[in-house]
C-alpha atoms as a PDB file:
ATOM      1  CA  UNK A   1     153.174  51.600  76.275  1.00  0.00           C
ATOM      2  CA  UNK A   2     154.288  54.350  73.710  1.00  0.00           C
ATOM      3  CA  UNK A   3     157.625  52.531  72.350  1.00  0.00           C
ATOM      4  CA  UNK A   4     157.916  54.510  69.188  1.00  0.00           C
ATOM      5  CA  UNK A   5     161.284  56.478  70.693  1.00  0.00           C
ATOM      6  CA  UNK A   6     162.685  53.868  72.756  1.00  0.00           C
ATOM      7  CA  UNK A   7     164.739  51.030  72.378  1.00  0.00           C
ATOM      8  CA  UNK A   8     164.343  47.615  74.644  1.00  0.00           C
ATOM      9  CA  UNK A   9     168.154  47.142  75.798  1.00  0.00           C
ATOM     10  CA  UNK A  10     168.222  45.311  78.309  1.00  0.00           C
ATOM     11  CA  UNK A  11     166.599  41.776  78.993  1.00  0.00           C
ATOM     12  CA  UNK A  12     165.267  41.350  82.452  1.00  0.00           C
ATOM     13  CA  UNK A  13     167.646  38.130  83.160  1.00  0.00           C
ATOM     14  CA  UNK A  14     170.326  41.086  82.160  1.00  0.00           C
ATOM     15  CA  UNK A  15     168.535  43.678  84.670  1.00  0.00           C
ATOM     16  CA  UNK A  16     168.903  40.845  87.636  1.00  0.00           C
ATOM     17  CA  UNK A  17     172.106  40.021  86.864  1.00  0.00           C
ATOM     18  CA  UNK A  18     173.401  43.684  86.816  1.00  0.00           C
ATOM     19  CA  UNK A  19     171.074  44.906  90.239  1.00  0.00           C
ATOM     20  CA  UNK A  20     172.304  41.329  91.873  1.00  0.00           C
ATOM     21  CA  UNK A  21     175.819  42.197  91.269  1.00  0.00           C
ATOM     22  CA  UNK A  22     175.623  45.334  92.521  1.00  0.00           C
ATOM     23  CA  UNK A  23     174.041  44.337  95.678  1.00  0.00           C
ATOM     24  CA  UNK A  24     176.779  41.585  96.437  1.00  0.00           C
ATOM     25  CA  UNK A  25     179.504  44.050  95.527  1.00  0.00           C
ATOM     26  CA  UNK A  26     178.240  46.357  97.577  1.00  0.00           C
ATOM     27  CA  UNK A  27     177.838  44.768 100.522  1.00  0.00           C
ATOM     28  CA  UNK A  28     181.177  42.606  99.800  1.00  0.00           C
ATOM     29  CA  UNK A  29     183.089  45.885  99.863  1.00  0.00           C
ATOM     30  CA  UNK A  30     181.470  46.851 103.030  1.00  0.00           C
ATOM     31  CA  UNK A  31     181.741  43.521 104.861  1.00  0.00           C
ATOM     32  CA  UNK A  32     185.337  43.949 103.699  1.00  0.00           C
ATOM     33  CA  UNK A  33     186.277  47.510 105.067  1.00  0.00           C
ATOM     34  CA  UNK A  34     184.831  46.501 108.757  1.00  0.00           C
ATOM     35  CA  UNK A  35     187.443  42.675 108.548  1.00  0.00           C
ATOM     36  CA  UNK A  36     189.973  45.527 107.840  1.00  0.00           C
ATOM     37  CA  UNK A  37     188.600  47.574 110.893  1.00  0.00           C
ATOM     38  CA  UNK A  38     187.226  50.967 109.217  1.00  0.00           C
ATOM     39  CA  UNK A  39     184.341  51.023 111.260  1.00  0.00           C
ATOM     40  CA  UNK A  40     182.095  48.023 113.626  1.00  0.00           C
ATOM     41  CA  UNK A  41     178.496  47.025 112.563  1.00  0.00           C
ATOM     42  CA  UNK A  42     178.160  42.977 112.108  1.00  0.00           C
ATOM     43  CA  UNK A  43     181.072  42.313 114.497  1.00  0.00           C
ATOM     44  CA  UNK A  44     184.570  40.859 113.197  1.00  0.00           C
ATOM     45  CA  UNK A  45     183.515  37.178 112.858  1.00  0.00           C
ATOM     46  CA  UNK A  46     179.800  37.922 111.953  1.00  0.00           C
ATOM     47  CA  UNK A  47     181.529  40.138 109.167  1.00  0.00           C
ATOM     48  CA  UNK A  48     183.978  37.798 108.074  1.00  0.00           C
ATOM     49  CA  UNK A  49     181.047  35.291 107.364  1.00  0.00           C
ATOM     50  CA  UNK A  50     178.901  37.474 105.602  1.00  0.00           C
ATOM     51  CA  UNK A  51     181.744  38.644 103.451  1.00  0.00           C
ATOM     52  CA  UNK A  52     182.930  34.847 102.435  1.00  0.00           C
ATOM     53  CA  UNK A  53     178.706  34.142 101.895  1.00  0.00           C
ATOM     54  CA  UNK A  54     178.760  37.143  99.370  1.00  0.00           C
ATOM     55  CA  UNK A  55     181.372  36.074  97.938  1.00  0.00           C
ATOM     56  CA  UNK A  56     180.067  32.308  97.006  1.00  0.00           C
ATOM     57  CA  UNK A  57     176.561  34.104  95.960  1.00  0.00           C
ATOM     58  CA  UNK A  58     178.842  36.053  93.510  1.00  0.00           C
ATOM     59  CA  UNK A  59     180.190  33.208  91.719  1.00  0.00           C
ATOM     60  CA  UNK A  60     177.216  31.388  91.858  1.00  0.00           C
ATOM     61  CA  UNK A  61     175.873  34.125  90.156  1.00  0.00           C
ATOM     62  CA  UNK A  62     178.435  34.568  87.353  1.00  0.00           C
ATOM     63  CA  UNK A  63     178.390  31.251  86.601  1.00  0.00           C
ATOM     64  CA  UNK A  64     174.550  31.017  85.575  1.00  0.00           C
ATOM     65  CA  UNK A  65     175.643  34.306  84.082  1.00  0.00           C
ATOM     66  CA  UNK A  66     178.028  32.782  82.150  1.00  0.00           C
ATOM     67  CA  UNK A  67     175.559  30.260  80.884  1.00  0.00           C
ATOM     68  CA  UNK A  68     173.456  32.873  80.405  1.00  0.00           C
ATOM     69  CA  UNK A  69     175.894  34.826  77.847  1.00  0.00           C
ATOM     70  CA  UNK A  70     176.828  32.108  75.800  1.00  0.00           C
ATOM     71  CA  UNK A  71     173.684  30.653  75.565  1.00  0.00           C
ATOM     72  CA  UNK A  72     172.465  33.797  73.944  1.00  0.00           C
ATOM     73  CA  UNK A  73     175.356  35.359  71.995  1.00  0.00           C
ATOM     74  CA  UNK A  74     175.373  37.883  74.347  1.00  0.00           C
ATOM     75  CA  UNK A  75     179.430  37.517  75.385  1.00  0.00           C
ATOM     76  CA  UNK A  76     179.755  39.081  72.338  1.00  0.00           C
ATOM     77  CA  UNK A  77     179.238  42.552  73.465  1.00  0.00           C
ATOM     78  CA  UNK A  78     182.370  42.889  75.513  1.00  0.00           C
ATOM     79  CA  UNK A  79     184.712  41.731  72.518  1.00  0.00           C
ATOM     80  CA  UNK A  80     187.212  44.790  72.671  1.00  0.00           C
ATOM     81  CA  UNK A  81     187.864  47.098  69.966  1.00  0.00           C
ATOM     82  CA  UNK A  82     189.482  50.006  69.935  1.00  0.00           C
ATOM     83  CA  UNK A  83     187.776  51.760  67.120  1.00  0.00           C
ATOM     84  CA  UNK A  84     185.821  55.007  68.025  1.00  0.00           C
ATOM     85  CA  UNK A  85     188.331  55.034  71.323  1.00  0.00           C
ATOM     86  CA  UNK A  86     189.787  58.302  70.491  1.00  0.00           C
ATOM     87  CA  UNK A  87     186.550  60.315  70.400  1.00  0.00           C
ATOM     88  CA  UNK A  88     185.200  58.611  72.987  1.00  0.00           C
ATOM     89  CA  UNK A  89     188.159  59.744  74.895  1.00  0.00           C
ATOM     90  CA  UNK A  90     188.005  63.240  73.798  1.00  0.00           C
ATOM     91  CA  UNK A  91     184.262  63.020  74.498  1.00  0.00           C
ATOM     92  CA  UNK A  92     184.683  62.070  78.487  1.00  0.00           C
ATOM     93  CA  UNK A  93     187.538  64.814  78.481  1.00  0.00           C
ATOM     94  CA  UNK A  94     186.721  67.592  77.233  1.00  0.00           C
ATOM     95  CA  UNK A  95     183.098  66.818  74.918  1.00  0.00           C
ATOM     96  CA  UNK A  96     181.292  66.315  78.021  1.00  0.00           C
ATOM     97  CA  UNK A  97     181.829  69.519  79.810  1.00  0.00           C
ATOM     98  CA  UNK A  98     180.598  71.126  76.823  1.00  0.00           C
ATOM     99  CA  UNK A  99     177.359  69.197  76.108  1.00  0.00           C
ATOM    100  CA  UNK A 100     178.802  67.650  72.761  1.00  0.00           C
ATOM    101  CA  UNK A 101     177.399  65.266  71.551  1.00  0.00           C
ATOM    102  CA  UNK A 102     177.470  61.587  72.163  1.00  0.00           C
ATOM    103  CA  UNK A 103     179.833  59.846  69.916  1.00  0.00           C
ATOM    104  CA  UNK A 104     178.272  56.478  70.714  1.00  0.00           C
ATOM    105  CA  UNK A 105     175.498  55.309  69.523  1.00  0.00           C
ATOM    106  CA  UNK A 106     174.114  52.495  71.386  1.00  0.00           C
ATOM    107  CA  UNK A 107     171.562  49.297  69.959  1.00  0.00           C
ATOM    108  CA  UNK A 108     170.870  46.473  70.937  1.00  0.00           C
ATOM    109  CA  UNK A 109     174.133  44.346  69.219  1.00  0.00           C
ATOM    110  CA  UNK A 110     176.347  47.324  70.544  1.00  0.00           C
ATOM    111  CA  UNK A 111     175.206  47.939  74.292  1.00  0.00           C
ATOM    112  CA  UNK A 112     179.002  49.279  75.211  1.00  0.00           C
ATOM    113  CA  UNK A 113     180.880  51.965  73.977  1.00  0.00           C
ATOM    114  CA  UNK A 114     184.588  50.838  73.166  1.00  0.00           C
ATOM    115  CA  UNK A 115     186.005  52.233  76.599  1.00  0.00           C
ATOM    116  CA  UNK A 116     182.981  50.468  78.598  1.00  0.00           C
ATOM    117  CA  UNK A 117     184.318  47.348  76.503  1.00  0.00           C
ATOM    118  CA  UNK A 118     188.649  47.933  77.385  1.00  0.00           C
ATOM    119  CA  UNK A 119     187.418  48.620  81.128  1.00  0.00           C
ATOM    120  CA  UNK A 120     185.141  45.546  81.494  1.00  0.00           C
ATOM    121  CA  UNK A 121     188.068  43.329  79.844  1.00  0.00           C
ATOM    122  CA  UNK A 122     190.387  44.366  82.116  1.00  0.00           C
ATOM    123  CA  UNK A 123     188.556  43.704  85.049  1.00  0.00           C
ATOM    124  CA  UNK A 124     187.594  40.674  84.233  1.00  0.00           C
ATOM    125  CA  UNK A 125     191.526  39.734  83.022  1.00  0.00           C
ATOM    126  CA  UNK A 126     193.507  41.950  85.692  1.00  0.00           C
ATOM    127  CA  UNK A 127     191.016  42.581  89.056  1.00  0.00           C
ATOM    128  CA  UNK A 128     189.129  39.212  88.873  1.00  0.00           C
ATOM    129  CA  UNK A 129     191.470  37.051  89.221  1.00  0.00           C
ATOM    130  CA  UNK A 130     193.452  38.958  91.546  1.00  0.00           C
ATOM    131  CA  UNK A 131     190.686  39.399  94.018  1.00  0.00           C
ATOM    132  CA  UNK A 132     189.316  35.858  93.342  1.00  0.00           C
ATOM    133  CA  UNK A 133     192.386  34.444  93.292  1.00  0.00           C
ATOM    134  CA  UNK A 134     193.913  36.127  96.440  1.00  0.00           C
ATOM    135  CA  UNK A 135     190.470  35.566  98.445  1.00  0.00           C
ATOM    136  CA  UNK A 136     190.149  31.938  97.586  1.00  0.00           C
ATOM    137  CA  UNK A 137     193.484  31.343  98.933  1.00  0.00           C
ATOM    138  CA  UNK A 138     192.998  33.080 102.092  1.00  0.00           C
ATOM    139  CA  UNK A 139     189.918  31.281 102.717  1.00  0.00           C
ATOM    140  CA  UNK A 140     191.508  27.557 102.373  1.00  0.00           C
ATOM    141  CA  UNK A 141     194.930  28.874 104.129  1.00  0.00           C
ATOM    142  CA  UNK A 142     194.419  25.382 105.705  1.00  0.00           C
ATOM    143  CA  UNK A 143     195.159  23.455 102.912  1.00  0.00           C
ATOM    144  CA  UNK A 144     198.357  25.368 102.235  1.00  0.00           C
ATOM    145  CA  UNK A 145     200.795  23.232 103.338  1.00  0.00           C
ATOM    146  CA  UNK A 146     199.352  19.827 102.180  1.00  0.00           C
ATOM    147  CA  UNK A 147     200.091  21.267  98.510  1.00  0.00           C
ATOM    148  CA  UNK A 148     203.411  22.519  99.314  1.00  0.00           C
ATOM    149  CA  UNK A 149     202.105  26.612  99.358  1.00  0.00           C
ATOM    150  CA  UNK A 150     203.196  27.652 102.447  1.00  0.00           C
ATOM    151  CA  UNK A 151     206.873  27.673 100.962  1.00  0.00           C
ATOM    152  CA  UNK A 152     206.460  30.726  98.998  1.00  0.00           C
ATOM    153  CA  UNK A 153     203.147  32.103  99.971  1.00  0.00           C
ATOM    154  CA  UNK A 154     202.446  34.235 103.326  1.00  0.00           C
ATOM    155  CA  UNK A 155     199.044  35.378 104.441  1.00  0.00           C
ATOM    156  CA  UNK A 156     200.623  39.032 104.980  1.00  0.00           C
ATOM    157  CA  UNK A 157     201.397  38.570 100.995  1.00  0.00           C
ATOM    158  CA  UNK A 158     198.013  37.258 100.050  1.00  0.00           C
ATOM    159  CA  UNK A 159     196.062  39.481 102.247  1.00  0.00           C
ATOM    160  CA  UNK A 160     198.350  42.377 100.337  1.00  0.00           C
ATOM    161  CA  UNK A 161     196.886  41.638  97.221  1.00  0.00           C
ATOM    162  CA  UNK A 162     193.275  40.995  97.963  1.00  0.00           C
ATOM    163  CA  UNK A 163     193.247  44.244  99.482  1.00  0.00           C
ATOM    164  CA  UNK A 164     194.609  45.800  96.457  1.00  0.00           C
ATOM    165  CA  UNK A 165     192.395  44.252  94.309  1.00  0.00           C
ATOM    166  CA  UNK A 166     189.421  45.602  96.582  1.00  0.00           C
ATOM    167  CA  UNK A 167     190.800  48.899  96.053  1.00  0.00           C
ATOM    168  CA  UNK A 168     190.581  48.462  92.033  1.00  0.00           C
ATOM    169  CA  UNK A 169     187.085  47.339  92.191  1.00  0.00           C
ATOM    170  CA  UNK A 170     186.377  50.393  94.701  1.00  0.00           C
ATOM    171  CA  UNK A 171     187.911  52.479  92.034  1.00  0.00           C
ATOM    172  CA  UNK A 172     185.628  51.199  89.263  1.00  0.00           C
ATOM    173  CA  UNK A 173     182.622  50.942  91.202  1.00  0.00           C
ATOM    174  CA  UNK A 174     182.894  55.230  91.855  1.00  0.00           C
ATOM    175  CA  UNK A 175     183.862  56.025  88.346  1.00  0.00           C
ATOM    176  CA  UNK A 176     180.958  53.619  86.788  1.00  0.00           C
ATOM    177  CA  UNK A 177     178.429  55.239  89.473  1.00  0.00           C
ATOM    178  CA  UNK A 178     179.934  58.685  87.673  1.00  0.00           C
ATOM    179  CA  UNK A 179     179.567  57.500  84.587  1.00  0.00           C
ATOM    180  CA  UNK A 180     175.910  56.493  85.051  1.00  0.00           C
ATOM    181  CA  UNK A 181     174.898  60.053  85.781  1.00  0.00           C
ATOM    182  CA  UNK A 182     176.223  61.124  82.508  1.00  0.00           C
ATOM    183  CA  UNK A 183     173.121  60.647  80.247  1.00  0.00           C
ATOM    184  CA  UNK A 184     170.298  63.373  79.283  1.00  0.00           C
ATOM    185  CA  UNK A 185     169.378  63.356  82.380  1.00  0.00           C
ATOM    186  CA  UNK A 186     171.270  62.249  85.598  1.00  0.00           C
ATOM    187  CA  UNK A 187     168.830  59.122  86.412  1.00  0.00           C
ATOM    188  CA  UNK A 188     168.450  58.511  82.587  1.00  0.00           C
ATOM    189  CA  UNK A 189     170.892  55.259  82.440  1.00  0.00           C
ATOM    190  CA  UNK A 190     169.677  53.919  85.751  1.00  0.00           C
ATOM    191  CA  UNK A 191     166.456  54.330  84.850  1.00  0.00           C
ATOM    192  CA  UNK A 192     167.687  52.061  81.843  1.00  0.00           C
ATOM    193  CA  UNK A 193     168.975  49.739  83.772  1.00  0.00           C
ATOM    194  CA  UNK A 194     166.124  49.484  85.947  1.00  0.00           C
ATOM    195  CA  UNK A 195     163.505  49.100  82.749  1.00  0.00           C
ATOM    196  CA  UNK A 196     165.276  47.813  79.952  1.00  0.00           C
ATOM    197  CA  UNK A 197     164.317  50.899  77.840  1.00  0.00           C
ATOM    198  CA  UNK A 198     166.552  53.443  76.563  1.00  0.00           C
ATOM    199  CA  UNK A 199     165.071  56.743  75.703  1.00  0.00           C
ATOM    200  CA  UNK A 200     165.806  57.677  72.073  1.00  0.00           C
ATOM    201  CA  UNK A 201     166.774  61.032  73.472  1.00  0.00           C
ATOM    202  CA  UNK A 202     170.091  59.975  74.484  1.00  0.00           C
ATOM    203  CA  UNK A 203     170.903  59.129  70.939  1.00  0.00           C
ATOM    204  CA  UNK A 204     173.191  60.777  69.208  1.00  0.00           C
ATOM    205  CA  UNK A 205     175.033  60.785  65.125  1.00  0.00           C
ATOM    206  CA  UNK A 206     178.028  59.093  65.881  1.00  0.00           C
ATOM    207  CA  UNK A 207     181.405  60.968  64.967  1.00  0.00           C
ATOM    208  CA  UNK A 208     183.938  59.250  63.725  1.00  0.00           C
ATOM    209  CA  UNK A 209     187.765  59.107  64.867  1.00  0.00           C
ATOM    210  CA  UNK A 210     190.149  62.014  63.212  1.00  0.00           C
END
């Protein structure tokens, strides 16, 4: 394997993490829009299982995931930082639309560009826990009132929220689909994240912030 202009990004526990995720996600979001009636496939109950099975997978997932980070430094890629956010904002706005060039330049101890890094900090501070949150208490709503939660908790409240929060994944799950499409070629960064190589073709010099 010719590996003079490629990079190996992405370790294959990082690979089944990612494709795993996406699967459960998937299918969590669709399990989720037939509970709220959208459309009928599974069947209301059969749906409602599936969905709460997905969901356990998930975090069973993350937390080896978790592990799996810290174990090997790798948490360290989503520290935020906002330098380089400016031209990476000028890049998706207007640079893009006029083949500029990257302003990123991704290795292997910088994987995410600084808006990857704000946008997967806030979902893990804002949207996790208010899907996680929200879902966990619907599914013990029968332990509500031995703690005393029922007096200023409703499900119509609860239900509110989770439903948001599905619609804030939703919303990052379309414009990170976009965003894959976005390299040299369409297929280039899911190829990527399918092999673990990056083509040195989607490297760019890096331009700094005005």
């Amino acid at each position: 394997m010719n590996t003079e202009n490629r990079i190996y990004l992405y370790k294959r526990y990082e690979r089944f993490w990612h494709w795993s995720q996406a699967v459960l996600v998937i299918f969590m979001m669709l399990t989720g829009f037939e509970i709220h009636g959208v459309y009928q496939n599974f069947g209301f109950r059969h749906a409602v299982e599936y969905h709460t099975l997905a969901a356990w997978s998930l975090l069973t997932l993350w937390a080896f995931t978790i592990f799996w980070q810290f174990t090997t430094g790798e948490w360290r890629q989503y520290i935020p930082t906002l330098t380089r956010v400016l031209s990476m904002v000028r890049y998706y706005t207007h640079g893009i639309f006029v083949n500029a060039p990257h302003p990123f330049h991704k290795t292997v101890g910088k994987k995410h560009n600084p808006l990857q890094r704000l946008a997967y900090v806030s979902l893990l501070a804002l949207v996790s826990p208010l899907i996680w949150g929200s879902g966990l208490l619907y599914l013990f709503y029968a332990y509500w009132r031995g703690y005393g939660l029922d007096r200023f908790l409703t499900l119509e409240v609860v239900g509110l929220a989770h439903t948001a929060g599905a619609f804030m994944m939703l919303t990052f799950f379309i414009v990170h689909v976009y965003l894959t499409t976005t390299g040299h070629t369409p297929f280039a960064h899911i190829k990527t994240m399918v092999t673990g190589w990056e083509d040195a073709e989607d490297e760019h010099p890096v331009v700094k912030d005005a």
